[in-house]
Structure formats: C-alpha cells, structure tokens
N, C-alpha and C. Protein backbone atom coordinates (compact mmCIF):
# COMPACT_ATOMS: atom_id res chain seq x y z
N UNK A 1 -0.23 1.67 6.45
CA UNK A 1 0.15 2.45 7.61
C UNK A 1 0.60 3.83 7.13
N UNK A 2 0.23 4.53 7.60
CA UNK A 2 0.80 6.03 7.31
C UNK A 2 1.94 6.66 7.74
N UNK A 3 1.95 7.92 7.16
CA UNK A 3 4.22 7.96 7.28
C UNK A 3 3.56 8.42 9.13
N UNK A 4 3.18 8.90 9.42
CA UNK A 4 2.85 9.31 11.00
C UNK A 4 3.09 8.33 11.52
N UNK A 5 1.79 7.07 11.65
CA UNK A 5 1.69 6.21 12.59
C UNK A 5 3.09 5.46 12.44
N UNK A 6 4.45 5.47 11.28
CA UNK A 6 5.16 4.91 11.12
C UNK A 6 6.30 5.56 11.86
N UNK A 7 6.66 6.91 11.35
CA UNK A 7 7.24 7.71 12.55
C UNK A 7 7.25 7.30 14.27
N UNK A 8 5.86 7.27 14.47
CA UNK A 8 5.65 7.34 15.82
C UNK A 8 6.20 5.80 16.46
N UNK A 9 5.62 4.97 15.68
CA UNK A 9 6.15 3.46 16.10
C UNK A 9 7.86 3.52 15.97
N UNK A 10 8.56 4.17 14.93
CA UNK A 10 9.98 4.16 14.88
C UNK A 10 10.66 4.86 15.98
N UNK A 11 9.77 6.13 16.63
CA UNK A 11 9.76 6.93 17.85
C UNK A 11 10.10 5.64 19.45
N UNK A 12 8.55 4.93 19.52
CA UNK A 12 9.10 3.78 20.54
C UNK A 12 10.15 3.03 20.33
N UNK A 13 10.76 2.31 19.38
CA UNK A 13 11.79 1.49 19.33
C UNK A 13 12.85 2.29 20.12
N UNK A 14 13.01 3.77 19.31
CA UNK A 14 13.96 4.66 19.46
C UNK A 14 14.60 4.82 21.06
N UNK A 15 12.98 4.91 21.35
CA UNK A 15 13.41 5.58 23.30
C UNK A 15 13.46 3.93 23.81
N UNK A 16 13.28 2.76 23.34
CA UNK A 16 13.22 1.79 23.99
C UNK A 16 15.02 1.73 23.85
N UNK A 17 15.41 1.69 22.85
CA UNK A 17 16.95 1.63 22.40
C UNK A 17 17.60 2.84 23.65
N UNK A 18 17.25 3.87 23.30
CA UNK A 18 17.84 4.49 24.44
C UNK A 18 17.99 4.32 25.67
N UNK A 19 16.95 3.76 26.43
CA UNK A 19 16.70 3.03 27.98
C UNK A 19 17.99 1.59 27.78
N UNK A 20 17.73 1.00 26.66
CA UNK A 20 18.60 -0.23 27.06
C UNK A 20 20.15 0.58 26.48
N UNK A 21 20.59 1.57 25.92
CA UNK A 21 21.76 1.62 26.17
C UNK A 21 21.84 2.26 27.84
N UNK A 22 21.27 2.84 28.49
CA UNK A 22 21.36 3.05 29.98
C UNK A 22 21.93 1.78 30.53
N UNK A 23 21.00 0.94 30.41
CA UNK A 23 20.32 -0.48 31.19
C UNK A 23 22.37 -1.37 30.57
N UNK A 24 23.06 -1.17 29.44
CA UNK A 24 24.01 -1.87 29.21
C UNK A 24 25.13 -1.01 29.62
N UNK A 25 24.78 0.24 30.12
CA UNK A 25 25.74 1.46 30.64
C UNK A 25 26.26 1.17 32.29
N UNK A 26 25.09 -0.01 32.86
CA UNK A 26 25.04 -0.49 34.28
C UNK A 26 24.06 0.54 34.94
N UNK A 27 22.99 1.92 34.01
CA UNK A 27 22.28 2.43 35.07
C UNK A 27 20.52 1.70 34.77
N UNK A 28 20.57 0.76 35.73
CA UNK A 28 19.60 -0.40 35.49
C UNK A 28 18.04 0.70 36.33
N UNK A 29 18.43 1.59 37.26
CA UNK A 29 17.09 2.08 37.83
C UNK A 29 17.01 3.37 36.60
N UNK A 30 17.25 3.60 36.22
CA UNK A 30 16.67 4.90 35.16
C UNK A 30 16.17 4.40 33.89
N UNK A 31 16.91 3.43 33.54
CA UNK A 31 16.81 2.33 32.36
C UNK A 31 15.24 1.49 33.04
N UNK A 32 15.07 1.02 34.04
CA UNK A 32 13.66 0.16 34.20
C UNK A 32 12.81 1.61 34.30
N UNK A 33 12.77 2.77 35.10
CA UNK A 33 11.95 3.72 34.93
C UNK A 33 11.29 4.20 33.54
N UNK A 34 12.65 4.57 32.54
CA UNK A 34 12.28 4.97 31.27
C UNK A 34 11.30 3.86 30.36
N UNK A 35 11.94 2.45 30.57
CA UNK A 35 11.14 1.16 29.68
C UNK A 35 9.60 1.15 30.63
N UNK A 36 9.46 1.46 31.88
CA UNK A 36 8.41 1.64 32.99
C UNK A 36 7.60 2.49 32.48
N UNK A 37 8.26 3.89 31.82
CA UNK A 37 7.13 4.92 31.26
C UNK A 37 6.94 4.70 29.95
N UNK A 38 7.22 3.94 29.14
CA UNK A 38 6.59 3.34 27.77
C UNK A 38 5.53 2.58 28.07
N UNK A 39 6.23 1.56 28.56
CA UNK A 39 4.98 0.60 28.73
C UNK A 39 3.91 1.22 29.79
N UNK A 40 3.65 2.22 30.28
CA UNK A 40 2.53 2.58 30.46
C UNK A 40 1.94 3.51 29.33
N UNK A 41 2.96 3.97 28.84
CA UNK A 41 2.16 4.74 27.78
C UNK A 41 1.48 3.87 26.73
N UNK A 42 2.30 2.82 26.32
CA UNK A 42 1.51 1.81 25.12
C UNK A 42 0.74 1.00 25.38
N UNK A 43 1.08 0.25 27.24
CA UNK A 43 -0.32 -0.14 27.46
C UNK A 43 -0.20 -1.96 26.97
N UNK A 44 -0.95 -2.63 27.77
CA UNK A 44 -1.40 -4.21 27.29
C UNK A 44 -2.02 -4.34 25.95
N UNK A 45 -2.50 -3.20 25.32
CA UNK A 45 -3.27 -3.33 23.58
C UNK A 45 -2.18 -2.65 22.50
N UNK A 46 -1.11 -2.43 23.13
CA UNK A 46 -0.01 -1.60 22.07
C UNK A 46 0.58 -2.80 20.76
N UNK A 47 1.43 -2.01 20.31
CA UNK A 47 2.23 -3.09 19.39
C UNK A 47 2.47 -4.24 19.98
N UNK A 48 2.35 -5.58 19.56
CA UNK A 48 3.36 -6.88 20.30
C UNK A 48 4.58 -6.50 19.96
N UNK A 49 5.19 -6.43 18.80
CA UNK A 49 6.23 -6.07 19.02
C UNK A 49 7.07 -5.30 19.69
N UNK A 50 6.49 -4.20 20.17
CA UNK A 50 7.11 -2.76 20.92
C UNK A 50 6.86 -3.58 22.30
N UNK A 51 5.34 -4.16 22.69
CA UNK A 51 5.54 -4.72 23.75
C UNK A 51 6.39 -6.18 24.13
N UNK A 52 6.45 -6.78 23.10
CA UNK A 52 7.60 -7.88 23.30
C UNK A 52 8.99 -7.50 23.73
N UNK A 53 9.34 -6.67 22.96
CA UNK A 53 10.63 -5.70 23.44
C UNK A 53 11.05 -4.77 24.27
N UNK A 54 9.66 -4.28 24.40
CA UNK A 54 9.89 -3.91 26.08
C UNK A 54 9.72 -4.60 27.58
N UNK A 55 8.92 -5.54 27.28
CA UNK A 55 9.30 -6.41 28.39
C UNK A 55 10.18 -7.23 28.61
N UNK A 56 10.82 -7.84 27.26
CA UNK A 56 12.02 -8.21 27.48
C UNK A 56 13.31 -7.57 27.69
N UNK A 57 13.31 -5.78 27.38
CA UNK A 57 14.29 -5.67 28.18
C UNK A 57 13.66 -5.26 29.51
N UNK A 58 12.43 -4.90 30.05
CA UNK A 58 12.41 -4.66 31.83
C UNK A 58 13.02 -6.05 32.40
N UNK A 59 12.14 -7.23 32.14
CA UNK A 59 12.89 -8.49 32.52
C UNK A 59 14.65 -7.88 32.79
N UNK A 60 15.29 -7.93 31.87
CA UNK A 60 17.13 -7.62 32.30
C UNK A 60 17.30 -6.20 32.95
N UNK A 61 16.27 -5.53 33.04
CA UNK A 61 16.41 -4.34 34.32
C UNK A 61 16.17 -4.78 35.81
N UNK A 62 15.24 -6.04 35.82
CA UNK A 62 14.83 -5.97 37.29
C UNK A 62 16.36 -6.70 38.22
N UNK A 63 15.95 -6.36 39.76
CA UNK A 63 16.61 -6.77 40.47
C UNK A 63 16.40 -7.89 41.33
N UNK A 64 14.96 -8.26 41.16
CA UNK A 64 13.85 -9.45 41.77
C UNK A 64 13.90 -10.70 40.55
N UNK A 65 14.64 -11.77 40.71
CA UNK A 65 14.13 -12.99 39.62
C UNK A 65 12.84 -13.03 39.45
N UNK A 66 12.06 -13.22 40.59
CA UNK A 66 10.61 -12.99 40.53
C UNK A 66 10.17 -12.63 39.16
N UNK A 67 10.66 -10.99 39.08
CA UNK A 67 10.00 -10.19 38.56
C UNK A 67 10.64 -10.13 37.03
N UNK A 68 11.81 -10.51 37.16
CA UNK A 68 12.25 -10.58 36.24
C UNK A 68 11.38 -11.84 35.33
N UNK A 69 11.29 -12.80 35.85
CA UNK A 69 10.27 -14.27 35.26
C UNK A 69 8.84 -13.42 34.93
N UNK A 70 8.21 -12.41 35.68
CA UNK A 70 7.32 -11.97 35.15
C UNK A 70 7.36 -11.21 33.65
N UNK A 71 8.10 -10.65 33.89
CA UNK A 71 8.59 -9.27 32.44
C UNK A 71 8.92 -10.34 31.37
N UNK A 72 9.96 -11.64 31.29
CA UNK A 72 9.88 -12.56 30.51
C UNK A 72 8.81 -13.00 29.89
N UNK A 73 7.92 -13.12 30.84
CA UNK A 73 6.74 -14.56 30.75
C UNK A 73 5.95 -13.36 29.70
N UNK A 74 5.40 -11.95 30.18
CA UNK A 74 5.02 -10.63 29.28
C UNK A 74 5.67 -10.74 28.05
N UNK A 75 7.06 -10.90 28.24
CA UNK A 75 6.91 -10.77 26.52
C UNK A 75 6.87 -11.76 25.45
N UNK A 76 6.94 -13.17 26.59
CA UNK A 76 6.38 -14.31 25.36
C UNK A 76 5.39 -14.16 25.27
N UNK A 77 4.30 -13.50 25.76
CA UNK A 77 2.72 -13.51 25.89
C UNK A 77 2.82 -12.54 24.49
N UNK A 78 3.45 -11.53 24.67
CA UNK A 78 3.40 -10.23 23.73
C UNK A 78 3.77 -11.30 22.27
N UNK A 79 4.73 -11.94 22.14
CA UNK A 79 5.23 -12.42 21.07
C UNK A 79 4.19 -13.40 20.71
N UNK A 80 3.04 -14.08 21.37
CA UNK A 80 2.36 -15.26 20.88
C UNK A 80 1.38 -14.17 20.43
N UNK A 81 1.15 -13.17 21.01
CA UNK A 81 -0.07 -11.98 20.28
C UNK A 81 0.32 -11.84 19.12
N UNK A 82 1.29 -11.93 18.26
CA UNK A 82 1.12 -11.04 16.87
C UNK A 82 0.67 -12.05 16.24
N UNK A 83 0.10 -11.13 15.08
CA UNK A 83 -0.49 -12.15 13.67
C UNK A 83 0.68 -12.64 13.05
N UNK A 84 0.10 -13.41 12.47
CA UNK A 84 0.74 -14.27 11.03
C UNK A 84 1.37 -13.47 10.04
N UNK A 85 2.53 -13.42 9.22
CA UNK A 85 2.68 -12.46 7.93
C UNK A 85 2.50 -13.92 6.86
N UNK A 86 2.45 -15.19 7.26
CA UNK A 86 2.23 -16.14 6.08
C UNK A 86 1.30 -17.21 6.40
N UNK A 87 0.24 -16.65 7.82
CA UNK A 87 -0.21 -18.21 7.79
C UNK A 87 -0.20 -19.26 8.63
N UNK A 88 1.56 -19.39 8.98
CA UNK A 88 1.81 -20.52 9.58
C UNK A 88 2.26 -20.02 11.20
N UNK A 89 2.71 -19.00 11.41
CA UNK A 89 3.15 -18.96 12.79
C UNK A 89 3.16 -16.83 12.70
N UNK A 90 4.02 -16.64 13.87
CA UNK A 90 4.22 -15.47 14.42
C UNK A 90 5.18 -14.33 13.25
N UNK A 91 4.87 -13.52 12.42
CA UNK A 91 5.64 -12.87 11.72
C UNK A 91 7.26 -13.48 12.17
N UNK A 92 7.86 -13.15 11.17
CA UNK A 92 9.40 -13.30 10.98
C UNK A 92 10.29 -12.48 12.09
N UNK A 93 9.39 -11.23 12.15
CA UNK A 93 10.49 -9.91 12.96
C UNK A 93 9.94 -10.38 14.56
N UNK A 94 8.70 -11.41 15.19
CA UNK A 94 8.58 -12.05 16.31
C UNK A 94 9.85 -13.12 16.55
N UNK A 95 9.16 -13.83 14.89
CA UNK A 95 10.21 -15.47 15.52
C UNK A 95 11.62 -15.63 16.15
N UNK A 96 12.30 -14.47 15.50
CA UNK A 96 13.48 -14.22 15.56
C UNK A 96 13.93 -14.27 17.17
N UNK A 97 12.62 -13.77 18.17
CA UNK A 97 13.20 -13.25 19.26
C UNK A 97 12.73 -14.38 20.58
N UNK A 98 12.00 -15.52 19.76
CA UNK A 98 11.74 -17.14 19.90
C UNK A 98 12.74 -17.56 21.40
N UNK A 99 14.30 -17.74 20.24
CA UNK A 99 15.18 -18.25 21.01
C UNK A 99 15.60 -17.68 22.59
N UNK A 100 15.73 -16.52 22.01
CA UNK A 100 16.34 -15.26 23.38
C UNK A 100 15.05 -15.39 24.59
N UNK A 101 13.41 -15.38 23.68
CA UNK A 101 12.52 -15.26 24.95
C UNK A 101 12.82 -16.71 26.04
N UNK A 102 12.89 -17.75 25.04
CA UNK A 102 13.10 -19.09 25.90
C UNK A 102 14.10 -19.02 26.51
N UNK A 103 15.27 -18.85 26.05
CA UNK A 103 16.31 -18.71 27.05
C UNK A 103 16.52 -17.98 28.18
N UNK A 104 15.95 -16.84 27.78
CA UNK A 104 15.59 -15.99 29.05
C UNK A 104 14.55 -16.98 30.17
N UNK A 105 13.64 -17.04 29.98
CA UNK A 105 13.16 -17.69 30.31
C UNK A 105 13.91 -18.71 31.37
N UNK A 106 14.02 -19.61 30.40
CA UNK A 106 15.54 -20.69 31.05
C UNK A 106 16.37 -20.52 32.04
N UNK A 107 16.86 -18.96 31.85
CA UNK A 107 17.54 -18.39 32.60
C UNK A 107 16.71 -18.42 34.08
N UNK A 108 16.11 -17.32 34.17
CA UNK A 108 15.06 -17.00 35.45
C UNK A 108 14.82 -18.60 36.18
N UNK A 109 14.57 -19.20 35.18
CA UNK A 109 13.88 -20.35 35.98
C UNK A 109 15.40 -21.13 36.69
N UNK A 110 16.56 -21.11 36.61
CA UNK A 110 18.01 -21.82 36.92
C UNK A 110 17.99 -20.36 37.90
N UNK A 111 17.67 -18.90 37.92
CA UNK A 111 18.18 -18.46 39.23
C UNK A 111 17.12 -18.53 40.30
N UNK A 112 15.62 -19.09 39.98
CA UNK A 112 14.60 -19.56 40.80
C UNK A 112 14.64 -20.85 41.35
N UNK A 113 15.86 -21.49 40.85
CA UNK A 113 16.27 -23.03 41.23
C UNK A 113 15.01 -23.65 40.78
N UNK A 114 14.21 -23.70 39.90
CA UNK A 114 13.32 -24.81 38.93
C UNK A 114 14.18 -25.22 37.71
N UNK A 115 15.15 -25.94 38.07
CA UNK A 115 15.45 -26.57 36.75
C UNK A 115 14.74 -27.68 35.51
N UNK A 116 13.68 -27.74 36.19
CA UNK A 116 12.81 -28.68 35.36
C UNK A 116 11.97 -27.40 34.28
N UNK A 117 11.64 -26.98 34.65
CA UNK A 117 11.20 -25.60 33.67
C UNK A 117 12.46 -24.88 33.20
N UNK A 118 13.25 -24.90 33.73
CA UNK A 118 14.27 -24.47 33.07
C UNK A 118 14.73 -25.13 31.66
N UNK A 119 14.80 -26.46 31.98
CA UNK A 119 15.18 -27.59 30.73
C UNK A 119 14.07 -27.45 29.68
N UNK A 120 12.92 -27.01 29.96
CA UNK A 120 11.21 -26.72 29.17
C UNK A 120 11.89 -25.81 28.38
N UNK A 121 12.20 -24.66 29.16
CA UNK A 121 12.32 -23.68 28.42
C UNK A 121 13.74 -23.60 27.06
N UNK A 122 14.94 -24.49 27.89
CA UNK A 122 15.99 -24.42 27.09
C UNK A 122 16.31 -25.12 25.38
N UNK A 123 15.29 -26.07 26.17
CA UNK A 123 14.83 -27.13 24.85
C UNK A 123 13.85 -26.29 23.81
N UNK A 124 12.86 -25.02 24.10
CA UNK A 124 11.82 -24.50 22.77
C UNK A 124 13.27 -23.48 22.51
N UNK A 125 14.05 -22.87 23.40
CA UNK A 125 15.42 -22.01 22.78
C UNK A 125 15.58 -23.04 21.23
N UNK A 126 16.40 -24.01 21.60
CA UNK A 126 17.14 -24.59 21.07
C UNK A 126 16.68 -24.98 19.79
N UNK A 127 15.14 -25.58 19.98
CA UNK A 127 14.08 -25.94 18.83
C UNK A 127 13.79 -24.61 17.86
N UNK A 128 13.47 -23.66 18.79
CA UNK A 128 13.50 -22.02 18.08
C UNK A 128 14.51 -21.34 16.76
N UNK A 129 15.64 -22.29 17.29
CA UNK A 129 17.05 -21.43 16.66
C UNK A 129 17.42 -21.55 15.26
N UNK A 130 16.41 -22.18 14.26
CA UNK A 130 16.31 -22.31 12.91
C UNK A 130 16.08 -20.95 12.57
N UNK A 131 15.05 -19.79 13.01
CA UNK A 131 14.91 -18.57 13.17
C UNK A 131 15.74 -17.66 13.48
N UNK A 132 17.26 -18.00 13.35
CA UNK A 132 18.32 -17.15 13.52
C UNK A 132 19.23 -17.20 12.33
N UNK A 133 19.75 -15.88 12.20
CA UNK A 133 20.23 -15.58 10.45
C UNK A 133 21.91 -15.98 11.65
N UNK A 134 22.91 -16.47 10.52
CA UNK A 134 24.18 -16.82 10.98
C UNK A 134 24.69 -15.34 11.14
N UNK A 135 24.76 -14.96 12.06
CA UNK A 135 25.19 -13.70 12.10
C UNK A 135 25.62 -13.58 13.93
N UNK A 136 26.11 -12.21 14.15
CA UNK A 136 26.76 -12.31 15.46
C UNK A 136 25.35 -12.60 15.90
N UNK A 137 24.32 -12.02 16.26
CA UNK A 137 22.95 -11.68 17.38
C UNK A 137 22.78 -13.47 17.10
N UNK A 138 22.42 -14.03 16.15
CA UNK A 138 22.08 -15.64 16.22
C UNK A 138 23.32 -16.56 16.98
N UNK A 139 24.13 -16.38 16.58
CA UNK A 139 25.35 -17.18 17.04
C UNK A 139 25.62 -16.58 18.88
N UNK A 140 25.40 -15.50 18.55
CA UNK A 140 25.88 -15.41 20.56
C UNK A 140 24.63 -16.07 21.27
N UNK A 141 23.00 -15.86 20.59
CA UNK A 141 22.11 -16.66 21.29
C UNK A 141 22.55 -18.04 21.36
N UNK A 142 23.27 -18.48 20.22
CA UNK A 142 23.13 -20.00 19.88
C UNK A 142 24.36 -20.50 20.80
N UNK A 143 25.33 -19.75 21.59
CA UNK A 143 26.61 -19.79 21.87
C UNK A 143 26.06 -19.54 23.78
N UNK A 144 25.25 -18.72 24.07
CA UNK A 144 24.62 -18.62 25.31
C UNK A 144 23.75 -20.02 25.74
N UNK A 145 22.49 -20.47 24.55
CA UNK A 145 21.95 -21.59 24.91
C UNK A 145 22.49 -22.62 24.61
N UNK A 146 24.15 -23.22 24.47
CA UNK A 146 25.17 -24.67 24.49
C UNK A 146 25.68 -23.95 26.27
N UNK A 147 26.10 -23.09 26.67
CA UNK A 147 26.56 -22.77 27.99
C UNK A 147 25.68 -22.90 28.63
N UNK A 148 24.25 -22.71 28.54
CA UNK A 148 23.30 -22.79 29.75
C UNK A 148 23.04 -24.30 29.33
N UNK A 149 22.89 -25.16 28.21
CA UNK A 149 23.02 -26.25 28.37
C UNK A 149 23.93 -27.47 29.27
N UNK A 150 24.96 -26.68 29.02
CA UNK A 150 26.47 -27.51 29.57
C UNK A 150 25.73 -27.53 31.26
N UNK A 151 25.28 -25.94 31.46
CA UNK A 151 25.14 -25.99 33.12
C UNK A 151 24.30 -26.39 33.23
N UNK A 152 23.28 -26.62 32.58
CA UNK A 152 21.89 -27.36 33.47
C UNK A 152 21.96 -29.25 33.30
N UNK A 153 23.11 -29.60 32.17
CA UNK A 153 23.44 -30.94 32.08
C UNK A 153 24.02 -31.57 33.33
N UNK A 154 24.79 -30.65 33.83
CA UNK A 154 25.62 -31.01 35.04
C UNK A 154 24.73 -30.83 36.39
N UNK A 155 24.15 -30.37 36.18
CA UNK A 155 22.84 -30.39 37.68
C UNK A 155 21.69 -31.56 37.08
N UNK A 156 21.49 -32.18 38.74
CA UNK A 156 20.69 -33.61 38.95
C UNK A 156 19.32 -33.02 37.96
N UNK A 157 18.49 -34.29 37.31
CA UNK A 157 17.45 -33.66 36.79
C UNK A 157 17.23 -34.17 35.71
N UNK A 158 15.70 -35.05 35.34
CA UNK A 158 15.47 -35.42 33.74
C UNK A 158 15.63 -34.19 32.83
N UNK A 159 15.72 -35.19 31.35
CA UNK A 159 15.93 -33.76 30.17
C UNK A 159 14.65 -33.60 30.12
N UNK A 160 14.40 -32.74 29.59
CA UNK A 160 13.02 -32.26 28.99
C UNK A 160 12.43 -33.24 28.40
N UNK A 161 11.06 -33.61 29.05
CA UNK A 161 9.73 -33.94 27.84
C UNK A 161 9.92 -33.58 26.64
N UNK A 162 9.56 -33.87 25.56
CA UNK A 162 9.34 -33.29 24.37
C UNK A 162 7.71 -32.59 24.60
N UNK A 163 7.68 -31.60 23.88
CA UNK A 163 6.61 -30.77 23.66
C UNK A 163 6.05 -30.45 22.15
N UNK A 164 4.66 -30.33 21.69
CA UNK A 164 4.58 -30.63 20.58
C UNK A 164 4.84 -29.90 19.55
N UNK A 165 5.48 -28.45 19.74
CA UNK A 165 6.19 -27.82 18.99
C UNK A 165 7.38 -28.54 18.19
N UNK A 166 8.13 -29.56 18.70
CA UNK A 166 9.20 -30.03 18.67
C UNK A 166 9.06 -30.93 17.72
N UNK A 167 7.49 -31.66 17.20
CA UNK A 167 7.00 -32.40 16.08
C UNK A 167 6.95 -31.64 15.24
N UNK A 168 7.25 -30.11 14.90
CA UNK A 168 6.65 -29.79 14.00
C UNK A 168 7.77 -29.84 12.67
C-alpha cells in the first residue's frame, strides 16, 4: 500500500472518529449526516473495515430501531466481507468488532421485541468474546453482553439453538 492510499484511509477513520465524538456529544443529526456523507463517498465497494465502522456507528445515530437493525445488519455484512490475514476467518482488526456487532444486533432485536433473534444474536456476542484483549473496550463489551443477558433471561422465551459457529 502506498504512504498516499495509507494517509487517505487514516483520513476516513479520522472524520469517522470525529462524527462519533458529535454522535457521544448527544448531536446525533450532524453526527448521522457527517457518517451519511462518508458512506456515500466510500460507497458498498469501499474498505470493510471503514465500512464496518461506519455503519456501526450510523446504526447508534439512528432514531428508527428499524433502521438502526439495518445499519447493524450493514456492518456485519461489511465485517463478513474482509479477507483472511491467516486463512481461518476475518482478519484480527474485523474479529475484534464480532462481539459489539452481535450485541448490537441483540440489542435492536430486544427494542423490536424479537427476543428469539435477540438470544441468536446474544449467544454469537458471547461465543465471539475470545477476540477481546482484557482491556477496558473487551471487558465493558463483555460487562454489556452478562446485562443484556440477565435481561433477556428474565423475559418468557427458549435459549438459543446452538449454531454451528459455536462447534468450532
């Protein structure tokens, strides 16, 4: 990769970082506009990564669950797009973001009242979370998906199927 095309990719993270300090500032419509004008600029063929991360933060900009389940569902799509760095699964700097996409996920689906997809989703979180370094960002995911556990234990509803990720 060249120092340019490397620049420029360090450029998107940059303004994506900037929109989500808006978006954690509470200004959620300037913050979905700004992540709104990336992702048209980069487009469905851009980075997965840049696009994994930007749809996962529009997902926590929107004001529609709906839409929010859409921008989610985008950036697990974005995250199953990248290549391999060994072979066996999704680069390292994807896997990482495994847990958070499912939970999110999880989430949307408990304020869409599907708790059965919800439990789908909370269970690949949970299976995911080997991919988290002990550090604050792993531990608050890992500390968010035991609380959304506790709440979806206490609402009527089988646990999750196993899925065959879960053999692996």
């Amino acid at each position: 990769m060249t120092e340019q095309q490397e620049a420029s990719e360090d450029a998107v993270m940059t303004r994506i970082g900037q929109a989500v300090i808006l978006l954690h500032a509470g200004d959620r419509e300037e913050a979905r506009n700004r992540l709104g004008e990336i992702w048209s600029e980069i487009g469905t063929e851009g980075d997965s990564l840049h696009r994994c991360t930007l749809a996962h933060y529009l997902a926590d900009a929107q004001d529609d669950p709906a839409e929010e389940l859409a921008w989610d569902l985008r950036a697990l799509t974005a995250a199953h797009a990248d290549g391999s760095d060994d072979g066996v699964g999704p680069p390292t700097a994807v896997r990482v973001f495994y847990p958070s996409l499912h939970l999110s996920l999880a989430a949307d689906y408990v304020k869409l009242r599907r708790p059965e997809a919800a439990r789908i989703h909370l269970a690949r979180a949970r299976a995911a979370t080997g991919a988290l370094a002990d550090d604050g960002y792993g531990n608050g995911v890992r500390a968010a998906i035991s609380r959304l556990e506790r709440r979806l234990a206490a609402e009527p509803g089988d646990a999750p199927r196993p899925f065959p990720e879960q053999n692996q």
